[in-house]
C-alpha atoms as a PDB file:
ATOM      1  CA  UNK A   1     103.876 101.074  97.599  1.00  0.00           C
ATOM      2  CA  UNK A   2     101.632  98.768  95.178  1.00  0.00           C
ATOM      3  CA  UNK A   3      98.330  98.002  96.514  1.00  0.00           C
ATOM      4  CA  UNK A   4      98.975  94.582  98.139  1.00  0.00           C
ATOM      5  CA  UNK A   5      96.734  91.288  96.815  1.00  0.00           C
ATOM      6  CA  UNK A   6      97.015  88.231  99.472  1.00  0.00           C
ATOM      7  CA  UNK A   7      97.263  86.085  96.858  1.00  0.00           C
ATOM      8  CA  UNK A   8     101.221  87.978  95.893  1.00  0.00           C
ATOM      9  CA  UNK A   9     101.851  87.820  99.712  1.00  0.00           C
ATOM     10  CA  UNK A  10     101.197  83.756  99.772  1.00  0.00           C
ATOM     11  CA  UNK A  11     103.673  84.098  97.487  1.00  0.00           C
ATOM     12  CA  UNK A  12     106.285  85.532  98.591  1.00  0.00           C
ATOM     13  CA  UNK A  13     108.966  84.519 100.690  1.00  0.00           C
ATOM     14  CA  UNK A  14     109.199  84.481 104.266  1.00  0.00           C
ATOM     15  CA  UNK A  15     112.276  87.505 104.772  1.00  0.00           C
ATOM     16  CA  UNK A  16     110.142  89.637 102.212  1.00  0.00           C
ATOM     17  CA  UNK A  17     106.928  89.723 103.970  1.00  0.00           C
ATOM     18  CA  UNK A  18     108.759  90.625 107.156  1.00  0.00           C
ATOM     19  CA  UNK A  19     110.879  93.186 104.574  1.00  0.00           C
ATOM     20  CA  UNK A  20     107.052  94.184 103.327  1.00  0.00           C
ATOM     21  CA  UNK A  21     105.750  94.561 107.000  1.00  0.00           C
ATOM     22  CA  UNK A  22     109.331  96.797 108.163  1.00  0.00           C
ATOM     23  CA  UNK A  23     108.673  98.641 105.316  1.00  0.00           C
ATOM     24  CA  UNK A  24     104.460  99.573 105.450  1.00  0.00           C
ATOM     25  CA  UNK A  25     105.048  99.901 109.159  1.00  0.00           C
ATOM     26  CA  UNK A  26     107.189 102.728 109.020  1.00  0.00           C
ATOM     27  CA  UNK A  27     105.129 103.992 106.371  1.00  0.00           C
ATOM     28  CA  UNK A  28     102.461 104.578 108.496  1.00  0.00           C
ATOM     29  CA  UNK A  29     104.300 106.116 111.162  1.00  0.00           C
ATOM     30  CA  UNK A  30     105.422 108.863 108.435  1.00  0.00           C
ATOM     31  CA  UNK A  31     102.016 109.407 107.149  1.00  0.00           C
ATOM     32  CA  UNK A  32     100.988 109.778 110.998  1.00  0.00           C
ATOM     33  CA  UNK A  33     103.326 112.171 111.586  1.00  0.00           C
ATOM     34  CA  UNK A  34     102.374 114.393 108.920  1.00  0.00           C
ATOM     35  CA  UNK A  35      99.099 114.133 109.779  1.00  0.00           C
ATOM     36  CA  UNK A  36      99.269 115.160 113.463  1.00  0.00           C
ATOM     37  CA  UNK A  37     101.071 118.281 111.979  1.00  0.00           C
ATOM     38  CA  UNK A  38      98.380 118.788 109.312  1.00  0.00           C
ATOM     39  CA  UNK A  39     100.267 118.702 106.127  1.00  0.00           C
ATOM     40  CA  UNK A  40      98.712 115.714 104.578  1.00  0.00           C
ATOM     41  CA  UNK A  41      95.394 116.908 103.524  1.00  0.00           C
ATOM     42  CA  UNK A  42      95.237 115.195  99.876  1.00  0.00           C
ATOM     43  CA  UNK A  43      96.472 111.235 101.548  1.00  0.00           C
ATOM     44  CA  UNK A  44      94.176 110.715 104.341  1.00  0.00           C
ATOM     45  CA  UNK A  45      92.878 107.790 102.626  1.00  0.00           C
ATOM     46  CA  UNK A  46      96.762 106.533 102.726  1.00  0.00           C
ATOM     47  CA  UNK A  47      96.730 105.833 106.151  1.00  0.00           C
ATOM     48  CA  UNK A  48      93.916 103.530 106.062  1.00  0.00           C
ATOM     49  CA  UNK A  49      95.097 102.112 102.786  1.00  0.00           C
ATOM     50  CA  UNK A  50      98.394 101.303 104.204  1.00  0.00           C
ATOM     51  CA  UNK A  51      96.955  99.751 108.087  1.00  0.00           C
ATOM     52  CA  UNK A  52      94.583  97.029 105.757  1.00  0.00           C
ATOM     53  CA  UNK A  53      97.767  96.012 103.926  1.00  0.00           C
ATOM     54  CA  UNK A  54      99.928  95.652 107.060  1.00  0.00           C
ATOM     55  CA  UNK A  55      96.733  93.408 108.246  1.00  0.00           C
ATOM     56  CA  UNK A  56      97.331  91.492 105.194  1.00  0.00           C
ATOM     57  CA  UNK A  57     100.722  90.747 105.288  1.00  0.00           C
ATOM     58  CA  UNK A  58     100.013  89.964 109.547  1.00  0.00           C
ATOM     59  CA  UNK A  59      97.329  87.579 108.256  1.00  0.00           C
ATOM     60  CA  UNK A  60      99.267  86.189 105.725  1.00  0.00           C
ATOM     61  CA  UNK A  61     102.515  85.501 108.042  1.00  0.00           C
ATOM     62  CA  UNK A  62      99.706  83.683 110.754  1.00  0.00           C
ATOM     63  CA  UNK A  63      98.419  81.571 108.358  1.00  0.00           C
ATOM     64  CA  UNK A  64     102.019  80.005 107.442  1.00  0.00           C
ATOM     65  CA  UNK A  65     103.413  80.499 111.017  1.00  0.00           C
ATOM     66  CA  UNK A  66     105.185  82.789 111.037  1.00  0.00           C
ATOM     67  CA  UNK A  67     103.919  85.181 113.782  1.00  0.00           C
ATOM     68  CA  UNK A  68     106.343  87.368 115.185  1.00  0.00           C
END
């Protein structure tokens, strides 16, 4: 996944940032997995990568109101 700018989240619409958030979400849990097992070594910069832009898009819904 693209590296996320708040400024293309405003943007979007509300079913695609919750589309955007489903999909980083389970994301991370993959990358997590793979990590607990240790076969990640090259992405462990991913995981941190991918929690900022779930805080984006959790920012970005607050801001309009739409908080799950």
């Amino acid at each position: 996944m693209p590296n996320l700018k708040p400024k293309l989240l405003r943007e979007q619409e509300p079913d695609k940032l919750r589309e955007t958030l489903f999909d980083l979400r389970a994301e991370l849990s993959k990358l997590r997995s793979t990590a607990a097992r240790g076969l990640n070594k090259k992405d462990t910069g991913k995981i941190r990568k991918v929690r900022r832009d779930i805080a984006r898009v959790l920012t970005t819904m607050t801001e309009r109101g739409l908080a799950e």
